[in-house]
N, C-alpha and C. Protein backbone atom coordinates (compact mmCIF):
# COMPACT_ATOMS: atom_id res chain seq x y z
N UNK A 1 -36.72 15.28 11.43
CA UNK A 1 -35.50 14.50 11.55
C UNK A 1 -35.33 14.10 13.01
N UNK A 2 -34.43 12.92 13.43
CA UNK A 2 -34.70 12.02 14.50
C UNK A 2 -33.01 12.07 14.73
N UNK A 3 -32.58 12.78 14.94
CA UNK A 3 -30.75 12.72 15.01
C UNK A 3 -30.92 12.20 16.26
N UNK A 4 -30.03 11.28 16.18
CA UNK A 4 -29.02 10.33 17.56
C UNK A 4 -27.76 10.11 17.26
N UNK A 5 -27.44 10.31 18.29
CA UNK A 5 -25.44 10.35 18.30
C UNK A 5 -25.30 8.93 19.04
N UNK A 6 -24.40 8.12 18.22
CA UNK A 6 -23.77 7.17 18.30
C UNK A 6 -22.58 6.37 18.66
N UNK A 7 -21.72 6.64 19.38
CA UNK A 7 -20.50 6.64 19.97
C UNK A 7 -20.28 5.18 19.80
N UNK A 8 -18.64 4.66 19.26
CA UNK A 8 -18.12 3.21 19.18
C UNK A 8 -17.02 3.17 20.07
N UNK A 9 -16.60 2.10 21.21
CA UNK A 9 -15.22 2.19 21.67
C UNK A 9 -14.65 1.19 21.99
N UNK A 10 -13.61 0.94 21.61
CA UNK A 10 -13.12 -0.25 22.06
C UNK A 10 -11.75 -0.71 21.33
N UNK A 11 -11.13 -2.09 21.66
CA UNK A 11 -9.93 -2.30 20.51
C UNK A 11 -10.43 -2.51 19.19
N UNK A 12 -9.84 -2.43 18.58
CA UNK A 12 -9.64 -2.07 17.17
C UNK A 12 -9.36 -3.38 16.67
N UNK A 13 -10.56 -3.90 15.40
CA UNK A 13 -10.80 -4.71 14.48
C UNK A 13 -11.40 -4.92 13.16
N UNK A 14 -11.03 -5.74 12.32
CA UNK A 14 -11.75 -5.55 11.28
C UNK A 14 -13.11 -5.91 10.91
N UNK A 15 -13.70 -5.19 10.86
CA UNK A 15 -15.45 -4.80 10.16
C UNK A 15 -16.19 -4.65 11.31
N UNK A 16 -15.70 -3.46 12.24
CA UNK A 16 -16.66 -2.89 13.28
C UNK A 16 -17.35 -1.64 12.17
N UNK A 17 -16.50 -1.02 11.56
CA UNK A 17 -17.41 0.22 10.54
C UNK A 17 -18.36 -0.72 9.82
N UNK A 18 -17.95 -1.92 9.43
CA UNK A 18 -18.97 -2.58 8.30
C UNK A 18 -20.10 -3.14 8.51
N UNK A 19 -19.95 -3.88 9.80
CA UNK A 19 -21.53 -4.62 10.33
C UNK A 19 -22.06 -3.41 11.40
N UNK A 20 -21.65 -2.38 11.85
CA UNK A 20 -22.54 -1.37 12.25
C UNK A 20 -23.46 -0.54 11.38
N UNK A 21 -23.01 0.15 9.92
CA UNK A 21 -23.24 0.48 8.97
C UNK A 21 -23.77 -0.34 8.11
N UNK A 22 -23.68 -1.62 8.02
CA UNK A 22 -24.32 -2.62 7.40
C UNK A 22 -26.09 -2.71 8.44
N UNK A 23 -26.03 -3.19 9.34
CA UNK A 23 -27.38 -3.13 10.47
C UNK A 23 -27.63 -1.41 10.32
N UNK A 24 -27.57 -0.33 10.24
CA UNK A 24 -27.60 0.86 9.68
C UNK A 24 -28.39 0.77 8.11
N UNK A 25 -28.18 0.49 7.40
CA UNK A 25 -28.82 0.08 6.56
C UNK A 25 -30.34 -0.42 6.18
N UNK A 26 -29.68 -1.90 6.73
CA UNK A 26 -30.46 -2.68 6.96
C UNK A 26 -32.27 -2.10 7.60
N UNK A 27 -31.90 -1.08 8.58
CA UNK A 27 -32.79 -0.62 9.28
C UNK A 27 -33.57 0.64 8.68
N UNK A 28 -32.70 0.81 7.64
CA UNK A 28 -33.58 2.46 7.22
C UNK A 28 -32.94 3.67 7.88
N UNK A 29 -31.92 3.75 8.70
CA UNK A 29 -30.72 4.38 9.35
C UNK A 29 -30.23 5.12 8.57
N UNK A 30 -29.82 6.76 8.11
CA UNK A 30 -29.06 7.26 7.39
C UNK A 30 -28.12 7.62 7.98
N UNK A 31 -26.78 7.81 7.99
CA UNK A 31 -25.75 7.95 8.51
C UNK A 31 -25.28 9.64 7.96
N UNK A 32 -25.51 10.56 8.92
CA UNK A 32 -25.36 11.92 8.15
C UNK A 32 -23.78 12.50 8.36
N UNK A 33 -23.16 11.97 9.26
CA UNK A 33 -21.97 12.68 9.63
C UNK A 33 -20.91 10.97 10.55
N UNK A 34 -19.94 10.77 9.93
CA UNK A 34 -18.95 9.89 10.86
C UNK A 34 -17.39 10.22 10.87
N UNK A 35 -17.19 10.44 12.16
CA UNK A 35 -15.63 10.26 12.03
C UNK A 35 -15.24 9.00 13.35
N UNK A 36 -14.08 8.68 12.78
CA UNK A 36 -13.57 7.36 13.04
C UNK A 36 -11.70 7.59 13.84
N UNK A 37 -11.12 7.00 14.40
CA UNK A 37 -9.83 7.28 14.63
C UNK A 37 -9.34 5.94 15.28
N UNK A 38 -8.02 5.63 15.25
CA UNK A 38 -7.67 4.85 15.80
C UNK A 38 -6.33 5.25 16.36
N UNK A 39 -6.30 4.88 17.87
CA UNK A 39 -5.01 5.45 19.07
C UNK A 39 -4.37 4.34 19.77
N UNK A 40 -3.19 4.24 19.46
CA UNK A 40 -2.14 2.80 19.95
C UNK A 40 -3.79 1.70 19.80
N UNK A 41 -3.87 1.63 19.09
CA UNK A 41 -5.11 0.07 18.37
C UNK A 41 -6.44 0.10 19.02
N UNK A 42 -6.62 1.22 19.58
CA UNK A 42 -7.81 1.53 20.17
C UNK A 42 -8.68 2.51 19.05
N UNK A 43 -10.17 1.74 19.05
CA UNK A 43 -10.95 2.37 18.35
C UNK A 43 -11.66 3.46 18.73
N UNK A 44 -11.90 4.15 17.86
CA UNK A 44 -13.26 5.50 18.67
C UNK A 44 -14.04 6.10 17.40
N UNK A 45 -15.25 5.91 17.02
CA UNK A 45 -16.23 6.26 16.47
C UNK A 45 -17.21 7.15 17.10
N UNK A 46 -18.04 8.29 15.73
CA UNK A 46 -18.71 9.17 16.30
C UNK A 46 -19.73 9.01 15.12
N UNK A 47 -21.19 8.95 14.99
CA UNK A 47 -21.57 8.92 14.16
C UNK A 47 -22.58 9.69 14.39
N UNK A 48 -22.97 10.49 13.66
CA UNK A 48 -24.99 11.25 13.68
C UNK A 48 -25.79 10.67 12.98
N UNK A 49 -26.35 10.34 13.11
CA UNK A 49 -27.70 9.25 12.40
C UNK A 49 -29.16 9.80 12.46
N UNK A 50 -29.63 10.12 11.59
CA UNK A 50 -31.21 10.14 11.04
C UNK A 50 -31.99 9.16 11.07
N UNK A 51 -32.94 9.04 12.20
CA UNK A 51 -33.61 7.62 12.73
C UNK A 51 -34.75 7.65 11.95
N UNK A 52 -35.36 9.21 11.76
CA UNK A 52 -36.60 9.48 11.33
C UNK A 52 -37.98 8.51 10.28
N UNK A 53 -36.87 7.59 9.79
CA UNK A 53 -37.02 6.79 8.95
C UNK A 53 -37.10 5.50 9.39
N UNK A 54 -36.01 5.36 10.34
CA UNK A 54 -36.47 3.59 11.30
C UNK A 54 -36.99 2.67 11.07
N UNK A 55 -36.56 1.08 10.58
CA UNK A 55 -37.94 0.20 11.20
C UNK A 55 -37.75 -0.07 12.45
N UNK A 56 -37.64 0.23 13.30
CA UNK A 56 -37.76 -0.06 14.85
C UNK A 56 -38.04 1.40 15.54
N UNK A 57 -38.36 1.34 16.98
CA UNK A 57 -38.18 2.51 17.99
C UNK A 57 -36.93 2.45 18.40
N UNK A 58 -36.30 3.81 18.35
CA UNK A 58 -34.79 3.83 19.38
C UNK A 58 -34.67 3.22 20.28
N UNK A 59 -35.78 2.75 21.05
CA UNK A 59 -35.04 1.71 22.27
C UNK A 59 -34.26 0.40 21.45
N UNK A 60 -35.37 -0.21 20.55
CA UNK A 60 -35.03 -1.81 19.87
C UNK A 60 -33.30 -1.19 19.51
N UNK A 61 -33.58 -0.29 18.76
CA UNK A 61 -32.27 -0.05 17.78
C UNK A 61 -30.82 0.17 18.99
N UNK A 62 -31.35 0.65 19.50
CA UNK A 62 -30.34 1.05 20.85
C UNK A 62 -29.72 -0.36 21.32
N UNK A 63 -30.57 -1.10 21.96
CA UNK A 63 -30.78 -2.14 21.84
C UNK A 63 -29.79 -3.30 21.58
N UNK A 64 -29.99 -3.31 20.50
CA UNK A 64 -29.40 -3.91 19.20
C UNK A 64 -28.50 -3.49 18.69
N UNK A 65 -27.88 -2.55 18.60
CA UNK A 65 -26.22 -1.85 18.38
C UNK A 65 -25.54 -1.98 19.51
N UNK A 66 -26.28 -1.93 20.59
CA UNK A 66 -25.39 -2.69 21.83
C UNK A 66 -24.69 -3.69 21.61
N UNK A 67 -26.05 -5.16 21.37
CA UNK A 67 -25.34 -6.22 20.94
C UNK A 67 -24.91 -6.99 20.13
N UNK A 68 -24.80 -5.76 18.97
CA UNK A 68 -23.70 -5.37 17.47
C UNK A 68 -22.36 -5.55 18.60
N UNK A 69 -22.20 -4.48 19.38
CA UNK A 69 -21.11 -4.11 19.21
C UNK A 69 -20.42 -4.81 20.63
N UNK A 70 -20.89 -5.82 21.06
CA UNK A 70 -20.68 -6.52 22.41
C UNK A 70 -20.05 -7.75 21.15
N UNK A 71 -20.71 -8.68 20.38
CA UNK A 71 -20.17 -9.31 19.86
C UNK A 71 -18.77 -8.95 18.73
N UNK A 72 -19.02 -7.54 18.52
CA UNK A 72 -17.45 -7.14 17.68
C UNK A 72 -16.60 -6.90 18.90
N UNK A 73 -16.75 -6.71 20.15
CA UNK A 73 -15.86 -6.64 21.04
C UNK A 73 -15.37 -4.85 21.56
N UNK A 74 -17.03 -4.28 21.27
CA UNK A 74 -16.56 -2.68 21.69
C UNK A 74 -17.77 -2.55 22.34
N UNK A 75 -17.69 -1.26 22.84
CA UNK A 75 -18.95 -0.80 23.38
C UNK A 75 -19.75 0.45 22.22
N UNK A 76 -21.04 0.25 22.70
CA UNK A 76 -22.13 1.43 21.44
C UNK A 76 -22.88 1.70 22.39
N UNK A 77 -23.16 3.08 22.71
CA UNK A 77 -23.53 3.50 23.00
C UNK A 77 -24.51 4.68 22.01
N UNK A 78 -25.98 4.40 21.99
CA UNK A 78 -27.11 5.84 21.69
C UNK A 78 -27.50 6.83 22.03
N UNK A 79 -27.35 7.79 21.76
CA UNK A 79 -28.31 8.90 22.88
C UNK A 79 -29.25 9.94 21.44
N UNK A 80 -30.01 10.28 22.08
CA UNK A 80 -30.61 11.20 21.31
C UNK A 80 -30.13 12.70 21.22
N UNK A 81 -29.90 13.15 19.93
CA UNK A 81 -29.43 14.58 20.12
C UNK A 81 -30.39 15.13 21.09
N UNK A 82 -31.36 15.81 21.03
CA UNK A 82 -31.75 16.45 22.45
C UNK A 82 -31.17 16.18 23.74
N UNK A 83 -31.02 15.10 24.29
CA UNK A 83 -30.94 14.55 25.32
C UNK A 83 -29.19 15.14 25.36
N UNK A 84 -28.33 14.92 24.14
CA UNK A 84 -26.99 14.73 24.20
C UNK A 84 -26.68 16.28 24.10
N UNK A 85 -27.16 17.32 23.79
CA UNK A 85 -27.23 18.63 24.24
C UNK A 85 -27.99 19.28 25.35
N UNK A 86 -28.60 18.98 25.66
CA UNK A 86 -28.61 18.96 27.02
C UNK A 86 -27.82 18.50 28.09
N UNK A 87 -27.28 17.42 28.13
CA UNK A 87 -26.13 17.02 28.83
C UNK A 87 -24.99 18.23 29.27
N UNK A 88 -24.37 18.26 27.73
CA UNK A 88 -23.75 19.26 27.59
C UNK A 88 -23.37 20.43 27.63
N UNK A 89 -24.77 21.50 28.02
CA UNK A 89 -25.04 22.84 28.43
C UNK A 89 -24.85 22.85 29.85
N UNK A 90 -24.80 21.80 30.60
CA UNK A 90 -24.95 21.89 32.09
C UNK A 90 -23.27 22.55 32.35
């Protein structure tokens, strides 16, 4: 398994869950865990994703949910679980 953590942020609109999860799809992306919230109209997404399966390398996909989420008007950010626990132990 290929877990990467997925972070969404930004104002709040309709079908940022749908064309992220839609390109998720699209890609062979399983989506194992999401929570979602919205604060005075501000968005914030958390997603764990199973890449293991991919048609692309995490860079393309990285990539490319960037500028998913530049044209819905948020920021996306990828990281790889390893990398994103490690961070975190420091």
């Amino acid at each position: 398994m290929k877990r990467v953590i997925v972070t969404v942020v930004g104002k709040d609109a309709v079908g940022i869950i749908a064309r992220l999860c839609a390109y998720m799809a699209e890609h062979n992306i399983n989506i194992l865990d999401i929570t979602q919230t919205i604060v005075s109209g501000f968005f914030n997404m958390m997603m764990i994703v199973d890449m293991a399966q991919a048609t692309a390398p995490f860079d393309v996909i990285a990539t490319e949910l960037e500028t998913c989420g530049r044209e819905l008007g948020v920021i996306v950010k990828c990281q790889r679980e390893e990398i994103f626990d490690s961070m975190h132990r420091l």
